[in-house]
PDB file of N, CA and C in Angstrom:
ATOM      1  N   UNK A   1     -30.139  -9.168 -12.884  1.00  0.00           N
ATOM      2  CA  UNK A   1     -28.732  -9.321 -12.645  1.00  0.00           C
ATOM      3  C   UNK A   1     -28.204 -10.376 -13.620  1.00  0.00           C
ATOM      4  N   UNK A   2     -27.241 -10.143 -14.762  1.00  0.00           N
ATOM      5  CA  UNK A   2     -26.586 -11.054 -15.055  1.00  0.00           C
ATOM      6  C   UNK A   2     -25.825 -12.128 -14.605  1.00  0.00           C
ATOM      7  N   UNK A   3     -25.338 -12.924 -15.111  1.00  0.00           N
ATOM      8  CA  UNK A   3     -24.386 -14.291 -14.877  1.00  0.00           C
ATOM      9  C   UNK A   3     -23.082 -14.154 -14.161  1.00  0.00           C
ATOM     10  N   UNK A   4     -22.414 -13.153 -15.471  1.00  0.00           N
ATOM     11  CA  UNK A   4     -21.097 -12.324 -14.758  1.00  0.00           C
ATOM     12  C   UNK A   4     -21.744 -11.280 -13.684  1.00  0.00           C
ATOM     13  N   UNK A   5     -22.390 -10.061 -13.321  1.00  0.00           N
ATOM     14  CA  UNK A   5     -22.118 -10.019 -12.179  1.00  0.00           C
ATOM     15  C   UNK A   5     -22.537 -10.835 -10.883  1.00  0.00           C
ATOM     16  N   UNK A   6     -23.238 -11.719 -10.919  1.00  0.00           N
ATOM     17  CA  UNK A   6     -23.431 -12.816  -9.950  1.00  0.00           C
ATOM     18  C   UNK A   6     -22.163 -13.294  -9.702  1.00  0.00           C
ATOM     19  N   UNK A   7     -21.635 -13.884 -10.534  1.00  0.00           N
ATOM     20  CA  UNK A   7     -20.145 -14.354 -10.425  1.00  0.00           C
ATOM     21  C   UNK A   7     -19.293 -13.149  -9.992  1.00  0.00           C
ATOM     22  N   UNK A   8     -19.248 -12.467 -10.210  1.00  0.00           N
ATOM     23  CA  UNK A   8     -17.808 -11.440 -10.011  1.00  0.00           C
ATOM     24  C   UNK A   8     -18.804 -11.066  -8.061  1.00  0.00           C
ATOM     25  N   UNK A   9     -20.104 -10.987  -7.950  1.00  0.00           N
ATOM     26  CA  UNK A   9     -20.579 -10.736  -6.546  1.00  0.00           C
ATOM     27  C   UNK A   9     -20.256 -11.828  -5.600  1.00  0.00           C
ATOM     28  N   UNK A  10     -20.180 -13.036  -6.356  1.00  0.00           N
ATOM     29  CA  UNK A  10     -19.835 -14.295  -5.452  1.00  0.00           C
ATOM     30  C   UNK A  10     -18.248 -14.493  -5.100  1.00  0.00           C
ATOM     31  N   UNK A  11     -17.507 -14.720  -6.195  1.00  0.00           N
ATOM     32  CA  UNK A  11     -16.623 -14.233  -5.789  1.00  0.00           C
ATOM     33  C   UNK A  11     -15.647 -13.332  -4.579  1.00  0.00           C
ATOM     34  N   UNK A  12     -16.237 -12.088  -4.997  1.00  0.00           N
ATOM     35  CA  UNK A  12     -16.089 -10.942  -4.505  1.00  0.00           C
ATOM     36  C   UNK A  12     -16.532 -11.310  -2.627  1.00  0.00           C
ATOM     37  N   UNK A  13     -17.325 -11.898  -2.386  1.00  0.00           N
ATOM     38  CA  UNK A  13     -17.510 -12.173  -1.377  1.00  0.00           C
ATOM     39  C   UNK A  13     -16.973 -13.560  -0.291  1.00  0.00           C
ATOM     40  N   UNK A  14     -16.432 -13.942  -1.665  1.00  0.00           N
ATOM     41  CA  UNK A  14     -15.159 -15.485  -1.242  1.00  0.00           C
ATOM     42  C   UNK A  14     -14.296 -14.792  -0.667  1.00  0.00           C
ATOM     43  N   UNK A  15     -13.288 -13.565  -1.602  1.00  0.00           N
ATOM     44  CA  UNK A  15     -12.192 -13.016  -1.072  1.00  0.00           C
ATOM     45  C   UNK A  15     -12.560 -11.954   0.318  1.00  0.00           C
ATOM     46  N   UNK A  16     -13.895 -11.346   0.136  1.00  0.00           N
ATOM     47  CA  UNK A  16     -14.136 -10.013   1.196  1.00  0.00           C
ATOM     48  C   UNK A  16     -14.228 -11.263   2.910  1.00  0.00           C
ATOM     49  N   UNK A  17     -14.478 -12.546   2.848  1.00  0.00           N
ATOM     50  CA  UNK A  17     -14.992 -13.051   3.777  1.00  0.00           C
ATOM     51  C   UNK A  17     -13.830 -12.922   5.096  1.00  0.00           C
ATOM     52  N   UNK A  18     -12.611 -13.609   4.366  1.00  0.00           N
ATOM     53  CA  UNK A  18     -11.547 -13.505   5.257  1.00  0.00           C
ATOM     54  C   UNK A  18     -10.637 -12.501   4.965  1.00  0.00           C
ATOM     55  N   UNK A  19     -10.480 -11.747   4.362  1.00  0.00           N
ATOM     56  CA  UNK A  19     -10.076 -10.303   4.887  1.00  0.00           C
ATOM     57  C   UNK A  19     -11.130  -9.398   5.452  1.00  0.00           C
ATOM     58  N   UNK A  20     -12.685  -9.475   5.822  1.00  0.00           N
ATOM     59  CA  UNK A  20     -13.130  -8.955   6.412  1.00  0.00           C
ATOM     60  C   UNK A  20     -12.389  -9.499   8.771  1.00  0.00           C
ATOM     61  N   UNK A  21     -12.872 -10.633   8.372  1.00  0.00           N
ATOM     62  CA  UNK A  21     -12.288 -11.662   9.743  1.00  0.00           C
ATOM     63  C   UNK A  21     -11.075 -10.671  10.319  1.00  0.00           C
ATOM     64  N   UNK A  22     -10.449 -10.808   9.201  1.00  0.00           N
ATOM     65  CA  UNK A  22      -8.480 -10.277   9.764  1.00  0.00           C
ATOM     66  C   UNK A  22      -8.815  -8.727   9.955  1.00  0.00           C
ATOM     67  N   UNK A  23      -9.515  -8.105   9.576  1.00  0.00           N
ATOM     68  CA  UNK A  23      -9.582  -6.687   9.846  1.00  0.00           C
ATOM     69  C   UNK A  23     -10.514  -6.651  11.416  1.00  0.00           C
ATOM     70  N   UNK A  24     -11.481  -7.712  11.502  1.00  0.00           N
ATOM     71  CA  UNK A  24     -12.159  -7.496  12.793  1.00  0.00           C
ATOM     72  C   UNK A  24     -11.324  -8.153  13.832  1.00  0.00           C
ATOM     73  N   UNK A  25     -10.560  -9.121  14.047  1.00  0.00           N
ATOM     74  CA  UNK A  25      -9.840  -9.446  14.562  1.00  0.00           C
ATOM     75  C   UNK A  25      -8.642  -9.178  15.116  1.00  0.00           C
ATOM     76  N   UNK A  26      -8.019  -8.718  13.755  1.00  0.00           N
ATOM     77  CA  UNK A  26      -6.265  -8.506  14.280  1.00  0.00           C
ATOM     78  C   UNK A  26      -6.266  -6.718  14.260  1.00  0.00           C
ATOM     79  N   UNK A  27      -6.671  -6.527  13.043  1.00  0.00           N
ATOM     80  CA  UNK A  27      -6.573  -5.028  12.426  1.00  0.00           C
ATOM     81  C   UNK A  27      -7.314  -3.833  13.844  1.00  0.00           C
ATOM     82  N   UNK A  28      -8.192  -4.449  14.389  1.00  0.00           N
ATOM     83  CA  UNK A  28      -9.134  -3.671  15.020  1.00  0.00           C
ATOM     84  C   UNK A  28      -8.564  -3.349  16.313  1.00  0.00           C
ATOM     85  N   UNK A  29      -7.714  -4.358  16.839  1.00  0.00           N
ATOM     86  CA  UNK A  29      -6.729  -4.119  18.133  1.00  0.00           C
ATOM     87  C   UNK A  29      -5.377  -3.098  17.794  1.00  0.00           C
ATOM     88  N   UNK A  30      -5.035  -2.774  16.934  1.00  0.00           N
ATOM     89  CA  UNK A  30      -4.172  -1.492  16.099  1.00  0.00           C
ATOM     90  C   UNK A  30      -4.750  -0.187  16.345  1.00  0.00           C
ATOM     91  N   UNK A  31      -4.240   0.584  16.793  1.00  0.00           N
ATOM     92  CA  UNK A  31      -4.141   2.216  17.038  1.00  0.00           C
ATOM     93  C   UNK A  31      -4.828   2.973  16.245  1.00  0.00           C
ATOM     94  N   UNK A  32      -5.788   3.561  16.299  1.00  0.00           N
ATOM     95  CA  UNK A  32      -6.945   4.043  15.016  1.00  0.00           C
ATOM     96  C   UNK A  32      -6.034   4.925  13.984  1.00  0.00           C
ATOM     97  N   UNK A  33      -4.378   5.353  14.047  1.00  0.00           N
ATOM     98  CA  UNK A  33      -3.812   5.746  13.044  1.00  0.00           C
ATOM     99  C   UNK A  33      -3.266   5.122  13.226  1.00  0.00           C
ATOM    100  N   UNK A  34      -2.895   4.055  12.910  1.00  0.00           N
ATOM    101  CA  UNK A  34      -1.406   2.689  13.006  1.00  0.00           C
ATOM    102  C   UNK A  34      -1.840   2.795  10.825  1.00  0.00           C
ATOM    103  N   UNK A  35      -0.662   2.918  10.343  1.00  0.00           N
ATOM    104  CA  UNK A  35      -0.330   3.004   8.870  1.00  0.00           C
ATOM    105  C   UNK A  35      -1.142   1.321   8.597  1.00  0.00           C
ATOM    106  N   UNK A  36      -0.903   0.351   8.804  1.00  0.00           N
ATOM    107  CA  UNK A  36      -0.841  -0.758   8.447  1.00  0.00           C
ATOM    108  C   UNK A  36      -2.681  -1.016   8.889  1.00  0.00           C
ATOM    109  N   UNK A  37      -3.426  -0.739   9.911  1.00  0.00           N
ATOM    110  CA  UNK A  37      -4.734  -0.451   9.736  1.00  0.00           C
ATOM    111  C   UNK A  37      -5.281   0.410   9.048  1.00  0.00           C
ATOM    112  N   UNK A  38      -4.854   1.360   8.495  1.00  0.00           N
ATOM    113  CA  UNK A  38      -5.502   2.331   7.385  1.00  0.00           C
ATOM    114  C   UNK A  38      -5.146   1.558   6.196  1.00  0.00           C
ATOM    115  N   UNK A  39      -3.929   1.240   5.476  1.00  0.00           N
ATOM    116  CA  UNK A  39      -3.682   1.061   4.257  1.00  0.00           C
ATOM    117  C   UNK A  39      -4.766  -0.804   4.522  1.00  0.00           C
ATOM    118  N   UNK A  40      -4.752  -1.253   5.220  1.00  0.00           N
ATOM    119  CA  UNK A  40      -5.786  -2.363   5.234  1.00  0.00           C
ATOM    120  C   UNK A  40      -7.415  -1.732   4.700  1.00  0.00           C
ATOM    121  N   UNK A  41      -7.581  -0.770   5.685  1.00  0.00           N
ATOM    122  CA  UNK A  41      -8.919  -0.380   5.741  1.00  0.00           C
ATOM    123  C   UNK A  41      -9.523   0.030   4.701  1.00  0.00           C
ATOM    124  N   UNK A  42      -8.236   1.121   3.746  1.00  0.00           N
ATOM    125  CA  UNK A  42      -8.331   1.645   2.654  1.00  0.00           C
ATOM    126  C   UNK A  42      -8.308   0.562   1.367  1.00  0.00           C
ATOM    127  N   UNK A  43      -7.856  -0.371   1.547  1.00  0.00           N
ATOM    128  CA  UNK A  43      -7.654  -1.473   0.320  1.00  0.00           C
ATOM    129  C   UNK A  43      -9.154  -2.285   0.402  1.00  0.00           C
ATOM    130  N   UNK A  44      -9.576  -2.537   1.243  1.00  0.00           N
ATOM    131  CA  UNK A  44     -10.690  -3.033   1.364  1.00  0.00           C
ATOM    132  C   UNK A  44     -12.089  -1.813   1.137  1.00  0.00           C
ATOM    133  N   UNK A  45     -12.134  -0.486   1.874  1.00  0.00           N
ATOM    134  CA  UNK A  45     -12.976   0.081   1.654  1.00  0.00           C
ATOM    135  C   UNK A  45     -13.473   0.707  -0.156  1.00  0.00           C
ATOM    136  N   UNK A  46     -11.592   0.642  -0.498  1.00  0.00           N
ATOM    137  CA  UNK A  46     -11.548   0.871  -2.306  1.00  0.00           C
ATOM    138  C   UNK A  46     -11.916  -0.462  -2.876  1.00  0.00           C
ATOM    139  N   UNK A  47     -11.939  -1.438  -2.593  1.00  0.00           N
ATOM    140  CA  UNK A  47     -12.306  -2.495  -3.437  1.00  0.00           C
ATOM    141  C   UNK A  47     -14.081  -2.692  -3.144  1.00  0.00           C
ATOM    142  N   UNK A  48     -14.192  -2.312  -2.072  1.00  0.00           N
ATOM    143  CA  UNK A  48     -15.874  -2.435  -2.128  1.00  0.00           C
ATOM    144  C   UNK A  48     -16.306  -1.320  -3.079  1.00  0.00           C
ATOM    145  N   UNK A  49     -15.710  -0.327  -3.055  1.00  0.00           N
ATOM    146  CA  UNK A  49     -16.585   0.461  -3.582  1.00  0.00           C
ATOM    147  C   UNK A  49     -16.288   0.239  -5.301  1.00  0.00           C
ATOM    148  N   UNK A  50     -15.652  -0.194  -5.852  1.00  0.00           N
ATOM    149  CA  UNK A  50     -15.198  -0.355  -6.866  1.00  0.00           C
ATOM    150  C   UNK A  50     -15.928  -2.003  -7.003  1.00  0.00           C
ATOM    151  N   UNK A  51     -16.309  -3.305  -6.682  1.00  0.00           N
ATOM    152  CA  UNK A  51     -17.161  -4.277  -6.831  1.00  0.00           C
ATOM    153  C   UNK A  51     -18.439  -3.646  -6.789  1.00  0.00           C
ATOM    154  N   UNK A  52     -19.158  -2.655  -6.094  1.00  0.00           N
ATOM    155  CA  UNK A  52     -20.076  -2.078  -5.593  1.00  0.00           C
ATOM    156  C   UNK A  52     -20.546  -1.394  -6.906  1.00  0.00           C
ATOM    157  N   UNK A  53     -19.555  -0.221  -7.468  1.00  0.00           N
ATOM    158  CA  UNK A  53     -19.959   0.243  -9.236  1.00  0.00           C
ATOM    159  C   UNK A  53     -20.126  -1.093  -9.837  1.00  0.00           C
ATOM    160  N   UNK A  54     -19.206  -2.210  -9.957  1.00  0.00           N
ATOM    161  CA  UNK A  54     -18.855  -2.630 -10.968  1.00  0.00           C
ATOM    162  C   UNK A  54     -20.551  -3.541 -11.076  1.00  0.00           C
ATOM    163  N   UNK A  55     -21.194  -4.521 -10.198  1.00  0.00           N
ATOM    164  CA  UNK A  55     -22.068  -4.730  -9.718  1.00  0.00           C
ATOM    165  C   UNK A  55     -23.574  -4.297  -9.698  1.00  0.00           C
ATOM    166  N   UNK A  56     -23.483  -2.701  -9.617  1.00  0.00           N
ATOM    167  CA  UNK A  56     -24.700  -2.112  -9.120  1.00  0.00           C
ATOM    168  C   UNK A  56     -25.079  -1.809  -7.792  1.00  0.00           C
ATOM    169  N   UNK A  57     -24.225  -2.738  -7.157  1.00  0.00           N
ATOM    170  CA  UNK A  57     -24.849  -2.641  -5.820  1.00  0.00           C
ATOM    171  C   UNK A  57     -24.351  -1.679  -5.086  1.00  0.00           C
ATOM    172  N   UNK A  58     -25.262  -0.326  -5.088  1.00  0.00           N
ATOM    173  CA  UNK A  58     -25.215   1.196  -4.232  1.00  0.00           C
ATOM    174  C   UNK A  58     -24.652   0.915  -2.689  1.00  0.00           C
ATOM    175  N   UNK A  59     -25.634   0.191  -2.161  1.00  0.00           N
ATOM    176  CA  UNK A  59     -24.973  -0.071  -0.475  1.00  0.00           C
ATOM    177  C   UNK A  59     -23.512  -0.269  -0.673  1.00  0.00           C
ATOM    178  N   UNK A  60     -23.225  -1.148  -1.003  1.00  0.00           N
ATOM    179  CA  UNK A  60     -21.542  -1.333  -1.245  1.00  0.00           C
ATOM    180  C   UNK A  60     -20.705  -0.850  -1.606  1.00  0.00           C
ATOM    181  N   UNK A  61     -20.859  -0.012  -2.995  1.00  0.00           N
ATOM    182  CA  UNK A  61     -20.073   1.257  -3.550  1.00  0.00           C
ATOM    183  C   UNK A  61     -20.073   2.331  -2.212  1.00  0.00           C
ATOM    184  N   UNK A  62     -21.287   2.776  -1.892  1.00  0.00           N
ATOM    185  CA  UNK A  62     -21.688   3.952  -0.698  1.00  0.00           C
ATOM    186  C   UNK A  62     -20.616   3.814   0.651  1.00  0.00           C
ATOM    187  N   UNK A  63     -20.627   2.185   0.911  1.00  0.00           N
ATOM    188  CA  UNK A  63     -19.912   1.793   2.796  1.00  0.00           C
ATOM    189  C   UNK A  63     -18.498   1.635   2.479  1.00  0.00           C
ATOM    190  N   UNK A  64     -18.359   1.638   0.807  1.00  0.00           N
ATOM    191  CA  UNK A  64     -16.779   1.573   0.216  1.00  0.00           C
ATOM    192  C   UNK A  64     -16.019   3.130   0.156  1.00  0.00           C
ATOM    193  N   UNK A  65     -16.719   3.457  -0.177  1.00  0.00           N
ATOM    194  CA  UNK A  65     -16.498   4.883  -0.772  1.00  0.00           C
ATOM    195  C   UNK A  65     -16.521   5.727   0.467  1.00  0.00           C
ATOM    196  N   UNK A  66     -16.874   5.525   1.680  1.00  0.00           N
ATOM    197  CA  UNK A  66     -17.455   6.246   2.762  1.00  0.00           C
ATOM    198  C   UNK A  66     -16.128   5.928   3.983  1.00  0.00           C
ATOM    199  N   UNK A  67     -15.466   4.640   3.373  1.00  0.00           N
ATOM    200  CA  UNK A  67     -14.267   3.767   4.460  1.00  0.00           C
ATOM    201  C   UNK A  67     -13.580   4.269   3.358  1.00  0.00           C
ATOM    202  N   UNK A  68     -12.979   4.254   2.844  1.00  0.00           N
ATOM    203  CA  UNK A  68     -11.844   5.317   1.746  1.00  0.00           C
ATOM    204  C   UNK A  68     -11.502   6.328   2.549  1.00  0.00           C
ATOM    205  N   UNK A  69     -12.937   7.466   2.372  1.00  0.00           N
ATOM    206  CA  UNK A  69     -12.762   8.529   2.578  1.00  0.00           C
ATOM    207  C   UNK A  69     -12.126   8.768   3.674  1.00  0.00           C
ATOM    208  N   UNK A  70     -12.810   8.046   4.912  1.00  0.00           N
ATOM    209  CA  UNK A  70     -12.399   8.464   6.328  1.00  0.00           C
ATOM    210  C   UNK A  70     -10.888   7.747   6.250  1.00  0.00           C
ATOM    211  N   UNK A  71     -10.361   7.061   5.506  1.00  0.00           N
ATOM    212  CA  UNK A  71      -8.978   6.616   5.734  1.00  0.00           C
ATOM    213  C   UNK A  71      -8.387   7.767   5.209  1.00  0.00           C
ATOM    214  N   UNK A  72      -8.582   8.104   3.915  1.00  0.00           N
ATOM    215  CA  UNK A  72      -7.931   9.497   3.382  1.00  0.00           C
ATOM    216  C   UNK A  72      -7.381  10.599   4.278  1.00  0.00           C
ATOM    217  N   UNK A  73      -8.566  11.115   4.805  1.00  0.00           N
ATOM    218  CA  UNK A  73      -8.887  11.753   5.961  1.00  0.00           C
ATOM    219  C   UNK A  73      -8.060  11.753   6.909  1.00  0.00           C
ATOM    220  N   UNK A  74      -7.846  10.377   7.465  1.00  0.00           N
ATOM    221  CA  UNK A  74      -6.667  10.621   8.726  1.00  0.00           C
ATOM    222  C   UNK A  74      -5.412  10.246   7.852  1.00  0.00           C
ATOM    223  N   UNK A  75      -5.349   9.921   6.856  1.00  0.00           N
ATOM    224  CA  UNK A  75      -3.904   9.721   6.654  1.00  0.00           C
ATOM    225  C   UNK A  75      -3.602  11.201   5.933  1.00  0.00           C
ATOM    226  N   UNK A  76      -4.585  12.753   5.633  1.00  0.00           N
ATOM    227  CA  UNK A  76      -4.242  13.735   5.531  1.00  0.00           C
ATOM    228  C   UNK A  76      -4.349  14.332   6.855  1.00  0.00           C
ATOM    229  N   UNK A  77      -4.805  14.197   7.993  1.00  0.00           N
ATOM    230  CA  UNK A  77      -4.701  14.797   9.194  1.00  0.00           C
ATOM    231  C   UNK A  77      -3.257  14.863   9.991  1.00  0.00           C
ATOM    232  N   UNK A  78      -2.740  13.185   9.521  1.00  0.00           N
ATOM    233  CA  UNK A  78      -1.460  12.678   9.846  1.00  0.00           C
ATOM    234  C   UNK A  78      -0.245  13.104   9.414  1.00  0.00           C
ATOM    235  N   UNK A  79       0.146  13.495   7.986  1.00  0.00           N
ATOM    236  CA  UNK A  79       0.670  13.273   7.152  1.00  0.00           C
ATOM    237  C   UNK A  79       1.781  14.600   7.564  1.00  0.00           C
ATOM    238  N   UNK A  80       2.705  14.218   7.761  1.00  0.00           N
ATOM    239  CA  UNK A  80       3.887  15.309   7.686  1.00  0.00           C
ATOM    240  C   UNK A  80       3.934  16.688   6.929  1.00  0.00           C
ATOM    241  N   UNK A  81       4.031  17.994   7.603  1.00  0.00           N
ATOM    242  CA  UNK A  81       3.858  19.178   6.996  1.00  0.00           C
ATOM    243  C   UNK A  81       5.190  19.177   6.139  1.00  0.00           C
ATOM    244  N   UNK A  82       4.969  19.498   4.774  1.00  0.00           N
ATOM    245  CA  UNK A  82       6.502  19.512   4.347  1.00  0.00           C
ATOM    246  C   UNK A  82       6.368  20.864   3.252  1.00  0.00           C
ATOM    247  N   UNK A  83       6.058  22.219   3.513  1.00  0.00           N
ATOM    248  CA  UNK A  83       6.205  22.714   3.075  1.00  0.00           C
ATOM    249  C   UNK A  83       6.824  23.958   3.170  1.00  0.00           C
ATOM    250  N   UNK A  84       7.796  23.483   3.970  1.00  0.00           N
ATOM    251  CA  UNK A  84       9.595  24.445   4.382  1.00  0.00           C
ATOM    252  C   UNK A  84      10.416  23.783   3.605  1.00  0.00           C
ATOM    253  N   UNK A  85      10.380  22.357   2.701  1.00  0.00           N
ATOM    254  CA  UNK A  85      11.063  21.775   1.731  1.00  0.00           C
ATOM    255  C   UNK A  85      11.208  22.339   0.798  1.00  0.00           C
ATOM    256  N   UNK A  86      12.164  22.613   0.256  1.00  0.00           N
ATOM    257  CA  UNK A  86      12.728  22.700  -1.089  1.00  0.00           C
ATOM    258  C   UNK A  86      12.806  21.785  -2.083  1.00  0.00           C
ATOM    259  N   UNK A  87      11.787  21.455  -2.872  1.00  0.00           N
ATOM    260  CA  UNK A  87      11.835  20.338  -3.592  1.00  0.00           C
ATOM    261  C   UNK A  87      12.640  19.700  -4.436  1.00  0.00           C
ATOM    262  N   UNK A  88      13.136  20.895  -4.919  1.00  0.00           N
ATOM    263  CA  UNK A  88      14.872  21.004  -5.644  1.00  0.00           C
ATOM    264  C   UNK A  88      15.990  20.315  -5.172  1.00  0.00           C
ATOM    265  N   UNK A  89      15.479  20.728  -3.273  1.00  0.00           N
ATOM    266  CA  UNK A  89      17.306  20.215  -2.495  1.00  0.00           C
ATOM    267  C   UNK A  89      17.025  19.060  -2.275  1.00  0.00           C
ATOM    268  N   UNK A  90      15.906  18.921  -1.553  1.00  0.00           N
ATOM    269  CA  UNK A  90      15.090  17.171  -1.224  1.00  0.00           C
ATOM    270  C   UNK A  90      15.481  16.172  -2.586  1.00  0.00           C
ATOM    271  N   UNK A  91      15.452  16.628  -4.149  1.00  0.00           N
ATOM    272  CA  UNK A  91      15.756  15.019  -4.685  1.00  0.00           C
ATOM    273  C   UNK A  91      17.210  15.584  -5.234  1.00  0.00           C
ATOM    274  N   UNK A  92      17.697  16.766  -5.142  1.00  0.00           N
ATOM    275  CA  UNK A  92      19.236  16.342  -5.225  1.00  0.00           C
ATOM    276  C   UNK A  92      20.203  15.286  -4.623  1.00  0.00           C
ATOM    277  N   UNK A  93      20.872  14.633  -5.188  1.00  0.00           N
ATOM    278  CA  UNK A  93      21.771  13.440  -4.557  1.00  0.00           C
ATOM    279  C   UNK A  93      22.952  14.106  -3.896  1.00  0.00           C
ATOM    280  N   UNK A  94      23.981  13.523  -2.945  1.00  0.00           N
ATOM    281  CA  UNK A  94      24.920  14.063  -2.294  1.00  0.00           C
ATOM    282  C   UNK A  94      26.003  13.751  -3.834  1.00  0.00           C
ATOM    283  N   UNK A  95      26.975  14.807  -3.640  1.00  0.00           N
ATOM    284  CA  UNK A  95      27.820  15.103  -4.597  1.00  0.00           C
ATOM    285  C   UNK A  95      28.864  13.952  -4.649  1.00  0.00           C
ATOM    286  N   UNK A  96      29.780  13.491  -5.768  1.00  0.00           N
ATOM    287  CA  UNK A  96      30.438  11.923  -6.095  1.00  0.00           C
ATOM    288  C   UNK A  96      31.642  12.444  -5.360  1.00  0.00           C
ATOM    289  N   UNK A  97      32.247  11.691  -4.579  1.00  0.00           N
ATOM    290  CA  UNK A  97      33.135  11.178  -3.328  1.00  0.00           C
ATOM    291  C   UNK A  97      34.067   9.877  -3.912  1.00  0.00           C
ATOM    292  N   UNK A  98      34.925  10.008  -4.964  1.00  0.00           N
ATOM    293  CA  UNK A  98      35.877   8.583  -5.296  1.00  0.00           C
ATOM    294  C   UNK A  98      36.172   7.831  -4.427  1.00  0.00           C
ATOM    295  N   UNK A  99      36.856   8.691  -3.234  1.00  0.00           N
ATOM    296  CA  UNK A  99      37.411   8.206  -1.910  1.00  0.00           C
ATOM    297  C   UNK A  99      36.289   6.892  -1.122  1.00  0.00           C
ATOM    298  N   UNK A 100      35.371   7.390  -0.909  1.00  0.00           N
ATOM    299  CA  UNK A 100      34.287   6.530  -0.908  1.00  0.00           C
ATOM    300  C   UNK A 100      33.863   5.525  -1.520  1.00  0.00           C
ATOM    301  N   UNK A 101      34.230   5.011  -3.059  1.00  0.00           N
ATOM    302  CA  UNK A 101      33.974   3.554  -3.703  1.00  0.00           C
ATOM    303  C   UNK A 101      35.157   2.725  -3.103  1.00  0.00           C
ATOM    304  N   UNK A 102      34.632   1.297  -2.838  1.00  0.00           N
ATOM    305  CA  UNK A 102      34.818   0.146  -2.945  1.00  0.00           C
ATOM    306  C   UNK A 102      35.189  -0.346  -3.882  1.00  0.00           C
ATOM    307  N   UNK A 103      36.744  -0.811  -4.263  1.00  0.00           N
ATOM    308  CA  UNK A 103      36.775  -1.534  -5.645  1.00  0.00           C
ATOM    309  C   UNK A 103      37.351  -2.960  -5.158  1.00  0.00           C
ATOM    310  N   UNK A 104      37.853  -2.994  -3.974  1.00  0.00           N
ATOM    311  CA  UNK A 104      38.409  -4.812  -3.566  1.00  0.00           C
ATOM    312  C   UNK A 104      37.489  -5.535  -3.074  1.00  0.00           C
ATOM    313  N   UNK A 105      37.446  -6.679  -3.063  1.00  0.00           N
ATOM    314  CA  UNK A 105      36.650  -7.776  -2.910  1.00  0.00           C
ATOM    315  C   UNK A 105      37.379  -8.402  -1.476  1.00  0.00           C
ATOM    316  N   UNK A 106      37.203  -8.315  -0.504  1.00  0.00           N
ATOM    317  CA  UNK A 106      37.598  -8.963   0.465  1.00  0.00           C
ATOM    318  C   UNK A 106      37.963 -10.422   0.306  1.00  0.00           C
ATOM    319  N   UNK A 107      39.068 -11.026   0.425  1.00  0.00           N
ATOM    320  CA  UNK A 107      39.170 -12.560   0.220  1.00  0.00           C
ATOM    321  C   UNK A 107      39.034 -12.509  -1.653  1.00  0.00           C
ATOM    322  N   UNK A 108      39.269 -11.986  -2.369  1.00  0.00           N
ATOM    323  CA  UNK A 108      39.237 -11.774  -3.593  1.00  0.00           C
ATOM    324  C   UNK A 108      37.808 -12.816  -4.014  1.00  0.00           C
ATOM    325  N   UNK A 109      37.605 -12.562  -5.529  1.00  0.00           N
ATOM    326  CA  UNK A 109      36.772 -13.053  -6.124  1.00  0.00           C
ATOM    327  C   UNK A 109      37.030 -14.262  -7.336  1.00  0.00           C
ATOM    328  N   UNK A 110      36.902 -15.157  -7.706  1.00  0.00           N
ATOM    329  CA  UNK A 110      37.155 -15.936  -8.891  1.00  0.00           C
ATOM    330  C   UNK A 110      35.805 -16.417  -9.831  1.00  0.00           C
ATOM    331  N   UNK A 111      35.931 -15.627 -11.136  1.00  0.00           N
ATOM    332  CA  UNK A 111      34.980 -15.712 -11.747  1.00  0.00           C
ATOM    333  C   UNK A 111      35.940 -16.027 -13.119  1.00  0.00           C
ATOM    334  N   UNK A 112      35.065 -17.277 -13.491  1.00  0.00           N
ATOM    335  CA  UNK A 112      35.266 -18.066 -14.738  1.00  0.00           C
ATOM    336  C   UNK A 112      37.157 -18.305 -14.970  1.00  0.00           C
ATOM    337  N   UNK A 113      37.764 -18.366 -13.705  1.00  0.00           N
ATOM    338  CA  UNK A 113      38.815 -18.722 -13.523  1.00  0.00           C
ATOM    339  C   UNK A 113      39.904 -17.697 -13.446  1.00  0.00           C
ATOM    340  N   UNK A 114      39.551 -16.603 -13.356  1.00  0.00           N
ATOM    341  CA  UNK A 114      40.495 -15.007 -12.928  1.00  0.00           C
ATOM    342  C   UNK A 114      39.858 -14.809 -11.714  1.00  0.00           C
ATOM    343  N   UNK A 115      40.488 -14.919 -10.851  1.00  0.00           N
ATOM    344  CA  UNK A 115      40.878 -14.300  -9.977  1.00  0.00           C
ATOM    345  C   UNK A 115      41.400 -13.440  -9.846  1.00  0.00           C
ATOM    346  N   UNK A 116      40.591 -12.165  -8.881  1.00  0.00           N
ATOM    347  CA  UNK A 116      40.451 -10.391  -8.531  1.00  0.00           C
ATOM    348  C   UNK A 116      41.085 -10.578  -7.172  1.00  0.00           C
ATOM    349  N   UNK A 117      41.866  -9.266  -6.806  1.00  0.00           N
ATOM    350  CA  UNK A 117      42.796  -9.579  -5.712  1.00  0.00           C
ATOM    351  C   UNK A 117      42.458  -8.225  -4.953  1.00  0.00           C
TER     352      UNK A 117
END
């Protein structure tokens, strides 16, 4: 084992220590699909497995790569059917309405000594 990955493993295990804590602690009392325990679970299970390549170390890439997946997993089990959408109408914007802009400033404005009314 080299210098750098010793270091990047030590490290790596400074930051995994207490975000492991907050995931057994706080994260674990959260609803096994609560968004905010997956995208936790998933940020941590992708960073192990990604220290884990970077490293060598198989166990870690493997328990990284393995907590990914199963987050993937329910956040595709979860995930809103949207394919009665029209993808076309969905990012069209609503059509321009003049009547609708705002051009007065309530109590007017004074900038660099003009005053807007």
């Amino acid at each position: 084992m080299s210098f750098v990955t010793a270091l990047i493993r030590v490290n790596y295990r400074v930051v995994r220590t207490p975000a492991d804590f907050v995931r057994r602690k706080v994260l674990n009392r959260l609803p096994g699909d609560s968004l905010v325990r997956l995208t936790a679970d998933g940020a941590i299970g992708l960073a192990d497995a990604v220290i884990g390549r970077i490293t060598g170390d198989e166990e870690m890439r493997k328990r990284g790569g393995a907590m990914a997946k199963t987050v993937t997993d329910a956040l595709q089990v979860g995930a809103p059917r949207t394919s009665n959408i029209d993808p076309h109408s969905a990012l069209t914007p609503p059509p321009f309405d003049p009547s609708l802009q705002r051009t007065d400033i309530p109590g007017g404005l004074e900038i660099d000594g003009y005053m807007s009314t």
